[in-house]
Protein backbone atom coordinates (compact mmCIF):
# COMPACT_ATOMS: atom_id res chain seq x y z
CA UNK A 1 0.00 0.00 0.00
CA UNK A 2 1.81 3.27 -1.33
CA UNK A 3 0.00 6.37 -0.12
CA UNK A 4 1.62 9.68 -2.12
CA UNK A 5 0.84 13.58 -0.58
CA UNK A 6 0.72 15.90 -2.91
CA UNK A 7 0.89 19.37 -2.09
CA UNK A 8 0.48 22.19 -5.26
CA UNK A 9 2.17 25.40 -4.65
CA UNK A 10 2.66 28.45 -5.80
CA UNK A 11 4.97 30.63 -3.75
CA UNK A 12 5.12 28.83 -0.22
CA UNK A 13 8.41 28.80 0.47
CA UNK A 14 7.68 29.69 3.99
CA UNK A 15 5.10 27.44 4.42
CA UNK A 16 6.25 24.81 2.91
CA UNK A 17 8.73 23.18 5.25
CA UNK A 18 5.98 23.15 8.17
CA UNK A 19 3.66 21.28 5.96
CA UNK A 20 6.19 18.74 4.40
CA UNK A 21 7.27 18.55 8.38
CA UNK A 22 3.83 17.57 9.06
CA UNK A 23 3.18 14.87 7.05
CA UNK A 24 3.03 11.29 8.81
CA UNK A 25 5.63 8.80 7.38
CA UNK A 26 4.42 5.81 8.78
CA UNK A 27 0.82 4.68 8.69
CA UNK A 28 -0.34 1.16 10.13
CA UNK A 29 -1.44 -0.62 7.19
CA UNK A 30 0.14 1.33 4.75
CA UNK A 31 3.97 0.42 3.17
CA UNK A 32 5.33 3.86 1.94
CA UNK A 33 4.05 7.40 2.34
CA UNK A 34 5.86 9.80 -0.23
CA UNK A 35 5.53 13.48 -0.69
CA UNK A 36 5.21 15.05 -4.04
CA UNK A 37 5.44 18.85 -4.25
CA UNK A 38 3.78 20.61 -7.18
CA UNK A 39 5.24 23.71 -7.82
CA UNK A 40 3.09 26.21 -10.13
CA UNK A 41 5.60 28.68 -11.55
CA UNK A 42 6.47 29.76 -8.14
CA UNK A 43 9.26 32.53 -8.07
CA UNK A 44 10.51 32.56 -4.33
CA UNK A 45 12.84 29.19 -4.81
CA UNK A 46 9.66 26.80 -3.49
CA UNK A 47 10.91 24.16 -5.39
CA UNK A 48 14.77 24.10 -3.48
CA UNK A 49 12.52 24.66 0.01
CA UNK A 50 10.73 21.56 -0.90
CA UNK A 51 13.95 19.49 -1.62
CA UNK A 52 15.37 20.83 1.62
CA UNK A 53 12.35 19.61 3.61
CA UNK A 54 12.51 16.56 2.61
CA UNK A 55 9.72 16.28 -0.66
CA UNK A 56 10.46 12.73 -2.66
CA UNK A 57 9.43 14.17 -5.96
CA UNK A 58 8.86 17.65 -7.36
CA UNK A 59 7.02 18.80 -10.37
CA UNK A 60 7.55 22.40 -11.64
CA UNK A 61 5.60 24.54 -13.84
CA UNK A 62 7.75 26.68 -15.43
CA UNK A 63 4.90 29.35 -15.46
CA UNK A 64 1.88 29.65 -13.16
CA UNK A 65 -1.44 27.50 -14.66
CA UNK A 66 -3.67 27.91 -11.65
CA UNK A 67 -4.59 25.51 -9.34
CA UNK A 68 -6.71 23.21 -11.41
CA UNK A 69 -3.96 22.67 -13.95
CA UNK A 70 -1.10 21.83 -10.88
CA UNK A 71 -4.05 19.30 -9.23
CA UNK A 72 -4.33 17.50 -12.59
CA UNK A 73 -0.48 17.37 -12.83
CA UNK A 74 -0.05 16.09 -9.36
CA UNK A 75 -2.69 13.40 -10.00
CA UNK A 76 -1.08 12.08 -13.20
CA UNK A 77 2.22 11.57 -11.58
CA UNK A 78 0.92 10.56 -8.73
CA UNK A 79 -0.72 7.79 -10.72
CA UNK A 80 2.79 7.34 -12.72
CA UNK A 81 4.06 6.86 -9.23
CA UNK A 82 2.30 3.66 -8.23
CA UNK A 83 0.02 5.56 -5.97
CA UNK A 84 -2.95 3.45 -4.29
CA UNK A 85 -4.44 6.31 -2.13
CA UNK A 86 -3.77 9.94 -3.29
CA UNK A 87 -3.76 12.68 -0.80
CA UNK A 88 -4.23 16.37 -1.65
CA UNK A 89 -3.45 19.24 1.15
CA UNK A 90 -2.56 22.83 0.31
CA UNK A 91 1.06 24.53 0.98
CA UNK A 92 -0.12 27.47 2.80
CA UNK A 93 -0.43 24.42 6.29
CA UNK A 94 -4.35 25.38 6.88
CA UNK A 95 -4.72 21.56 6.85
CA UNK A 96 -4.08 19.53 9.47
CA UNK A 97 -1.12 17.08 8.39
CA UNK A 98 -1.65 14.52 11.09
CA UNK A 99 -5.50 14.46 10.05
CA UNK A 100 -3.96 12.15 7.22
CA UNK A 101 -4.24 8.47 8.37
CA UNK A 102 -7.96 9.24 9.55
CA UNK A 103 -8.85 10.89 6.09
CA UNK A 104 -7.58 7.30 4.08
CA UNK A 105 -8.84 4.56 6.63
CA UNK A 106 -12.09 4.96 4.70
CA UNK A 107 -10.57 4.46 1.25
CA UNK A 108 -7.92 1.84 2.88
CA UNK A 109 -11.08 0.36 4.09
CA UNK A 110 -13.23 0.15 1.08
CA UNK A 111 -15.79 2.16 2.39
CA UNK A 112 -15.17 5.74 0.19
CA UNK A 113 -13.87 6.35 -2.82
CA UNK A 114 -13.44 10.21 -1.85
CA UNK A 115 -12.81 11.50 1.45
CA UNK A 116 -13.24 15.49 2.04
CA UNK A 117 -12.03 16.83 4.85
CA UNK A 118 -14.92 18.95 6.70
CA UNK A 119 -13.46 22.30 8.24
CA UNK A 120 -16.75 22.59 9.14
CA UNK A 121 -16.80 26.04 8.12
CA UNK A 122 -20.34 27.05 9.51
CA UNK A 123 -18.08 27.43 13.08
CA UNK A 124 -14.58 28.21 12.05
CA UNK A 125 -13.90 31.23 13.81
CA UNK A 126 -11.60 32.09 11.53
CA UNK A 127 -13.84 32.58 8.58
CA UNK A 128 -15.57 35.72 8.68
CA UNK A 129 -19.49 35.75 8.88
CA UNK A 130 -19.70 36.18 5.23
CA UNK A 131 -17.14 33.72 4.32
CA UNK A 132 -19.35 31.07 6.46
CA UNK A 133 -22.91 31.91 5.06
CA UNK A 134 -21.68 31.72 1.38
CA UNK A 135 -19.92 28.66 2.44
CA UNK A 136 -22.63 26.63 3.44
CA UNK A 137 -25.03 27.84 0.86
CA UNK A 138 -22.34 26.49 -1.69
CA UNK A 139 -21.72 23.58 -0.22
CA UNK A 140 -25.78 22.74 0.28
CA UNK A 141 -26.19 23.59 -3.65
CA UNK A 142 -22.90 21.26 -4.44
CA UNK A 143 -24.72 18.49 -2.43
CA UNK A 144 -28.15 19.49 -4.45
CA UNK A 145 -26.64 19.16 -8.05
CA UNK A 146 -24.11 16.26 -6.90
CA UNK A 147 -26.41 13.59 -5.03
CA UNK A 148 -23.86 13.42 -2.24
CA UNK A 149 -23.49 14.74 1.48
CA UNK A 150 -20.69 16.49 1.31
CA UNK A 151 -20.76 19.32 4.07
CA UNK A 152 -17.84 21.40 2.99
CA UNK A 153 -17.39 21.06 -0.73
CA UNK A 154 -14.34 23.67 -0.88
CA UNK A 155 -12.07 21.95 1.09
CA UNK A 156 -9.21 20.69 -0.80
CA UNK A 157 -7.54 18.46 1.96
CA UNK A 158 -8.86 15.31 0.57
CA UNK A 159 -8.22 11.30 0.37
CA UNK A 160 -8.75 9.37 -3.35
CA UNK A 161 -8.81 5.90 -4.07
CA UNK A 162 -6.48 4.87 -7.65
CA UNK A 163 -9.71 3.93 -9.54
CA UNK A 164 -11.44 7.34 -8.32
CA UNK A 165 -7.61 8.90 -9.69
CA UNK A 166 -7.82 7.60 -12.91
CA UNK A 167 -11.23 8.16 -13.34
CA UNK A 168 -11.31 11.96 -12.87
CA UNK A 169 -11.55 14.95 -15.55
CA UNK A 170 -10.96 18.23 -14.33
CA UNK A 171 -11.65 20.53 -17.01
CA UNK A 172 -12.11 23.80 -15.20
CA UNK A 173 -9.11 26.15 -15.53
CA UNK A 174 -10.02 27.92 -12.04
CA UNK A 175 -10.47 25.35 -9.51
CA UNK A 176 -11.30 21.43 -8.90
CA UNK A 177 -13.39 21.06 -5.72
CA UNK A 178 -16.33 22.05 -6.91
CA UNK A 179 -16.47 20.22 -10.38
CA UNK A 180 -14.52 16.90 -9.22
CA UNK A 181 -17.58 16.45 -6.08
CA UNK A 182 -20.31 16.57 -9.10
CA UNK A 183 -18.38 14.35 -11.42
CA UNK A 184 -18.31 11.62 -8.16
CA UNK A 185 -21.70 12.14 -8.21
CA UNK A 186 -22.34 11.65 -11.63
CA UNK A 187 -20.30 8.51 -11.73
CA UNK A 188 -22.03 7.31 -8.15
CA UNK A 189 -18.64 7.38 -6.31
CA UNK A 190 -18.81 6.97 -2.44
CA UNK A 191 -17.79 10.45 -1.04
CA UNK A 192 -17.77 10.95 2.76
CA UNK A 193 -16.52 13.74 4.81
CA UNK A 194 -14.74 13.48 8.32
CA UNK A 195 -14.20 16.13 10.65
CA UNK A 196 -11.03 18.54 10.86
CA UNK A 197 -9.39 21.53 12.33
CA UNK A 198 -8.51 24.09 9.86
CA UNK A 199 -6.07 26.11 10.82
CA UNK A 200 -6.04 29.94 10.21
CA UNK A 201 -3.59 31.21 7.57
CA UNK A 202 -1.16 34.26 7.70
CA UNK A 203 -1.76 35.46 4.23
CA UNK A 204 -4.74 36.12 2.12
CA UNK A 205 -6.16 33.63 -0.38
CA UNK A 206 -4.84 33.60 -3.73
CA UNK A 207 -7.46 31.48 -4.84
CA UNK A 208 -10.57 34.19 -4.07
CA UNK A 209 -9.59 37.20 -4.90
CA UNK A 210 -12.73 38.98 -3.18
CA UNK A 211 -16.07 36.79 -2.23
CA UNK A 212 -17.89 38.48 -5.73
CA UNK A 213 -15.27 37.09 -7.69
CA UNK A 214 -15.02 33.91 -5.93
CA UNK A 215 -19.01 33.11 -6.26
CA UNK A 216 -19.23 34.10 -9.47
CA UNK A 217 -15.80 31.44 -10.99
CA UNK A 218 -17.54 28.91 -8.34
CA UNK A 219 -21.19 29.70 -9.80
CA UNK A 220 -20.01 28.81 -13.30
CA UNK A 221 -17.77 25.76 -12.61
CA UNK A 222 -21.68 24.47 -10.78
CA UNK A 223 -23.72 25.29 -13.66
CA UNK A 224 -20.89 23.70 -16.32
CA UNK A 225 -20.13 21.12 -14.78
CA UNK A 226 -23.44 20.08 -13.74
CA UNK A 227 -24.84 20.79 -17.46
CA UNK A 228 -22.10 18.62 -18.19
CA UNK A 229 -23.18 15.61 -16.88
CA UNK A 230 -26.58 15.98 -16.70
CA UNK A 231 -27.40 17.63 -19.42
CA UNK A 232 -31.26 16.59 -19.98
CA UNK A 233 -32.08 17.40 -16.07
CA UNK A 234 -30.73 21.19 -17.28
CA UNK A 235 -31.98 21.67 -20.96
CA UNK A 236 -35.26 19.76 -19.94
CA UNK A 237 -36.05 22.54 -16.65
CA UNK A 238 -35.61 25.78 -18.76
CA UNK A 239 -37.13 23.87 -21.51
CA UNK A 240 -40.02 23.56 -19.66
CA UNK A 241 -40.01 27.07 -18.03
CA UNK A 242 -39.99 28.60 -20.79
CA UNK A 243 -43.10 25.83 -22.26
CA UNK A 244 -44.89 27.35 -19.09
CA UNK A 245 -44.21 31.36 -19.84
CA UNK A 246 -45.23 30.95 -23.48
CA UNK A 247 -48.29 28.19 -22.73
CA UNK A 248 -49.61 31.03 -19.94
CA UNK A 249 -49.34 33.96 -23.01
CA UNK A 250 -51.26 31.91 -25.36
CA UNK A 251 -54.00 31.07 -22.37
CA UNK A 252 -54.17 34.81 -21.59
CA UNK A 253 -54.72 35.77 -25.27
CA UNK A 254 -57.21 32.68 -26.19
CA UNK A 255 -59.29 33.91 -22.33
CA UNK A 256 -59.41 37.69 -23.80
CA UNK A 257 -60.44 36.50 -27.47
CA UNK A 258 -63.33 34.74 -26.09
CA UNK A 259 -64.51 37.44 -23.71
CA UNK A 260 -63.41 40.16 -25.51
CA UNK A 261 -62.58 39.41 -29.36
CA UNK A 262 -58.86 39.53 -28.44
CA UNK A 263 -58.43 42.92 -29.50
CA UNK A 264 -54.76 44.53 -28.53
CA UNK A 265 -53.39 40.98 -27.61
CA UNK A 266 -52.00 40.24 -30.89
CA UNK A 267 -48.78 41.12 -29.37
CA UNK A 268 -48.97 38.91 -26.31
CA UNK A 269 -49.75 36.22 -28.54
CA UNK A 270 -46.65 36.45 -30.86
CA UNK A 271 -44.47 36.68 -27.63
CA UNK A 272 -46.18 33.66 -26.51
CA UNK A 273 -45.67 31.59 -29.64
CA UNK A 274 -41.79 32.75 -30.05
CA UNK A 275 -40.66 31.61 -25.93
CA UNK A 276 -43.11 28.71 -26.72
CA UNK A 277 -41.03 27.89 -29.80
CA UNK A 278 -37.88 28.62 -27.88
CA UNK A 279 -39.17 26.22 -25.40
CA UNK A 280 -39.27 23.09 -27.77
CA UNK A 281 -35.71 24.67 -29.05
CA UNK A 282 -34.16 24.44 -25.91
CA UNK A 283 -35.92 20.78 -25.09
CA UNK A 284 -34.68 19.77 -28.24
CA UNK A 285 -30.95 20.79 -27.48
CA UNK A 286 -31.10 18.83 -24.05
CA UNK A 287 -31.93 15.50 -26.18
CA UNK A 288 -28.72 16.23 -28.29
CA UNK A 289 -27.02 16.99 -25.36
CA UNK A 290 -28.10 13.84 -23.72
CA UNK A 291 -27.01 12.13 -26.67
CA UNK A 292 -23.66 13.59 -26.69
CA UNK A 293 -23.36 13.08 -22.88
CA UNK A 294 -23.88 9.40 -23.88
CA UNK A 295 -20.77 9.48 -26.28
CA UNK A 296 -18.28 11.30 -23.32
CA UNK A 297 -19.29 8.78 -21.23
CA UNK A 298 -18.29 6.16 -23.60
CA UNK A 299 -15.38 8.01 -24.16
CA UNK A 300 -14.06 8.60 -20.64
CA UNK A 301 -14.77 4.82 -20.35
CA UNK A 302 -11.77 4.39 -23.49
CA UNK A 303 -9.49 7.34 -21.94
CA UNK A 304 -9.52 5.06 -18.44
CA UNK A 305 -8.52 1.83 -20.22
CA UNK A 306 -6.21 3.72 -22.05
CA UNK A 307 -4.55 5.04 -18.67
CA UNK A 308 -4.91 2.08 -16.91
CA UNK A 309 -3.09 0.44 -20.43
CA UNK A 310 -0.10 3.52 -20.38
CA UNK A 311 -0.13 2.52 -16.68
CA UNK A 312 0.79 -0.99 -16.98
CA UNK A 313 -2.09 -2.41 -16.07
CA UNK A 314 -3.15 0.09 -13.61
CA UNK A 315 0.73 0.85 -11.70
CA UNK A 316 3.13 2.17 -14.26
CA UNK A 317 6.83 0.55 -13.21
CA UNK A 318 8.30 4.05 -11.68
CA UNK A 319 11.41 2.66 -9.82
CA UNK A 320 12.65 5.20 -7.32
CA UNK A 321 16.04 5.54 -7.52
CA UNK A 322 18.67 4.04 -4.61
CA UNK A 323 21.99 5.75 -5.87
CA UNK A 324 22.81 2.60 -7.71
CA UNK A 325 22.87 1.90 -11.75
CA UNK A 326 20.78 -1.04 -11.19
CA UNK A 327 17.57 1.05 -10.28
CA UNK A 328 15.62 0.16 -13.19
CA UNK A 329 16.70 -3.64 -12.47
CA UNK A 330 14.09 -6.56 -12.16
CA UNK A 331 14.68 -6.55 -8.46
CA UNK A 332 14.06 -2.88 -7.89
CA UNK A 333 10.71 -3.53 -10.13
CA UNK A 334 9.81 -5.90 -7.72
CA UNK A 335 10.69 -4.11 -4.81
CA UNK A 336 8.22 -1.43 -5.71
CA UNK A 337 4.86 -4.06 -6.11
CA UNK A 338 5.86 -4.17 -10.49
CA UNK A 339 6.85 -7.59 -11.41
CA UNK A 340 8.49 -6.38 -14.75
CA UNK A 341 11.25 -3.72 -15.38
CA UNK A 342 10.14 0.04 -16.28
CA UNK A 343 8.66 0.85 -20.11
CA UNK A 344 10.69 3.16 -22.49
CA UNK A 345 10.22 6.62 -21.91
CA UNK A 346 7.69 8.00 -24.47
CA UNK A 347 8.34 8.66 -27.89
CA UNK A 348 10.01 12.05 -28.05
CA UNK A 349 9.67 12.86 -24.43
CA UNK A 350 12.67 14.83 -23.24
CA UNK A 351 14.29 13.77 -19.77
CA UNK A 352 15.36 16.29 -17.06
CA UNK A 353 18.18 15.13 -14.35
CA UNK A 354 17.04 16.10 -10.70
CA UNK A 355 16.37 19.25 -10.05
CA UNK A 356 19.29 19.86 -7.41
CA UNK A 357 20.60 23.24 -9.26
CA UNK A 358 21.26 26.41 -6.84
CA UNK A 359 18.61 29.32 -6.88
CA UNK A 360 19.09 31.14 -10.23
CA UNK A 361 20.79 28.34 -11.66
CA UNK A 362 18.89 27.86 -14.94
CA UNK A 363 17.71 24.16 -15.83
CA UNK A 364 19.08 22.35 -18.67
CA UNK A 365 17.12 19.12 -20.29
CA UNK A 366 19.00 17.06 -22.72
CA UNK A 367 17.14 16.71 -26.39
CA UNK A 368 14.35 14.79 -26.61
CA UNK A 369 15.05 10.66 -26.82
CA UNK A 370 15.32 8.44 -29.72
CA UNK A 371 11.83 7.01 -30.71
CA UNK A 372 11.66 3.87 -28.69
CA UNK A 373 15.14 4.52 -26.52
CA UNK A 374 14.81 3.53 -23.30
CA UNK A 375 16.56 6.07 -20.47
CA UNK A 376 18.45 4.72 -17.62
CA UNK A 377 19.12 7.67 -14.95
CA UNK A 378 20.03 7.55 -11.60
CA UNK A 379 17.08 8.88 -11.20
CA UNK A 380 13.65 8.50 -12.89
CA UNK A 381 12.31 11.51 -14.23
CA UNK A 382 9.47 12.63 -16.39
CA UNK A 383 7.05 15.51 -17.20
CA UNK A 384 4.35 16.43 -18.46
CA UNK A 385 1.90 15.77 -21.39
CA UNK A 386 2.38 18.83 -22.83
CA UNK A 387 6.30 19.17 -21.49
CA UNK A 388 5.77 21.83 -19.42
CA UNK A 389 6.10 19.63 -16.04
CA UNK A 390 9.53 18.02 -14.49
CA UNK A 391 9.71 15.28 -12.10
CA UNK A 392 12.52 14.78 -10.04
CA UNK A 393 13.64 12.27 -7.46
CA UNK A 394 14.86 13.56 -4.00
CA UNK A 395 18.19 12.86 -3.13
């Protein structure tokens, strides 16, 4: 049982060693907990910090993406990494560390796919009045559109399960606690919540720039994400609203024509038939929405065989390096829970050595491999889809 924190960053360099510090290295029931720092285009040297206090892998964005972007990038090495439970906390330490092996005995247990870890924000005394009200309205509309009982649907100190891992799509560019909650939903994932003490942080947000801005980014991700996967529900309701507004219009006009000869309502009645016509319209777009709902589902269904496929049958053979040449050797593989020795690197996938430069030092990755070449480092390195990430072993 491998249990990997991941921690996404940007500019937490004096944060960071008290959370890394934090972290419990040895669970009961679980083999190996490893800490993988995600740094997103941070520019105050988090990345050394993280070395320094003691992180077993970091990937850096060489420019900031936001905080959806580094959660998807921690997941998908995480996954790379052999991970069987996947932790997320933030860097800025408002998450209780030691909280950890209470937030995965659910998923160690088989009883949650998704754990959320409940600030319970409604009493934080911390949170100003504001901050809580908006808080639990959000998080009673997240547990309205998502069919789950989460109670505090920002958090982002939370517990996943591999299967839940490879199974999630975050598409927002702004955050992933909202959207991720709905998509469990959607896909009838166990979520429960347990209990924590949130901690109160020195330094304002950099997530919510002011509460309009936040509800309106948060109000969107709902509404998208919740057309997204369940479209009909959505296109059907304002479908049938608007059925309603244009049905009452023609009543009114058909009421005054017989009283009255329906004089002057020749206007009401056009407005009527047009948001009656819209109606259908909109009805009509639900059904192809359904229908193309239908298709992403089958798709997602292909995209998590593929994974599972690029992952070597669900653990991709990621040998941490012990200072010796014979890392990648068929010993080390099994060492790690992989009973066969580590892939080829992908085709055209450049290589970065650990990231042990000094502040300032600029980083230097070696041209892209051969098609096919297999790498042998000291130290097993990767990055990103899009080669904007670098992984790095700790030394």
């Amino acid at each position: 049982m491998k249990v990997i924190v991941q921690i996404p960053c940007l500019d937490e360099a004096e944060n960071l060693p008290r959370v890394i510090g934090g972290i419990p290295r040895t669970i009961p029931g679980v083999d190996r907990v490893e800490v993988l720092v995600v740094d997103d285009g941070s520019t105050d040297g988090t990345s050394d910090v993280a070395w320094r206090a003691g992180a077993d892998y970091v990937v850096r964005h060489p420019a900031n993406r936001g905080l959806a972007a580094a959660f998807r990038t921690g997941l998908d090495y995480a996954l790379r990494l052999g991970a069987d439970v996947i932790v997320n906390t933030d860097g800025d330490n408002q998450y209780p560390q030691e909280d950890i092996p209470r937030l995965i005995a659910p998923v160690i247990a088989g009883q949650a796919d998704v754990v959320v870890g409940d600030r319970r924000p409604g009493q934080a005394r911390h949170f100003s009045t504001s901050k809580r009200w908006l808080q639990r309205i959000g998080s009673g509309v997240v547990r309205a559109v998502s069919g789950t009982a989460v109670r505090d649907a920002p958090s982002g100190f939370r517990a996943y399960s591999r299967e839940t891992a490879l199974r999630l799509n975050v598409l927002s560019s702004y955050s992933y606690t909202l959207e991720t909650l709905i998509q469990a939903g959607a896909s009838h994932l166990r979520v429960v919540s347990i209990p924590v003490e949130a901690r109160a942080t020195d330094r304002p947000s950099r997530l919510v720039r002011s509460l309009p801005h936040y509800v309106l980014h948060s109000a969107a991700t709902i509404l998208r994400s919740y057309a997204t996967y369940r479209p009909l529900a959505v296109f059907f309701t304002i479908g049938l609203v608007l059925l309603g507004l244009g049905g009452a219009g023609i009543a009114r006009f058909v009421y005054y024509y017989a009283t009255e000869g329906g004089a002057g309502h020749i206007q009401s009645l056009v407005l009527s038939a047009a948001v009656t016509m819209i109606g259908f319209q909109v009805m009509l777009i639900g059904l192809l929405a359904d229908l193309v709902a239908a298709n992403r589902r089958l798709t997602e269904e292909a995209l998590i065989r593929l994974r599972r496929l690029e992952l070597g049958d669900g653990r991709e053979a990621v040998i941490q390096a012990d200072g010796r040449d014979g890392a990648h050797s068929p010993a080390a593989a099994r060492e790690s829970g992989v009973d066969r020795p580590p892939s080829p690197t992908a085709v055209g996938e450049p290589v970065a050595p650990p990231s042990h430069t000094a502040v300032g030092e600029p980083d230097v990755s070696p041209l892209p491999t051969a098609v096919g070449e297999p790498v042998v480092s000291p130290s097993p390195t990767a990055v990103g889809e899009d080669g904007e990430a670098r992984l790095a072993r700790g030394g």
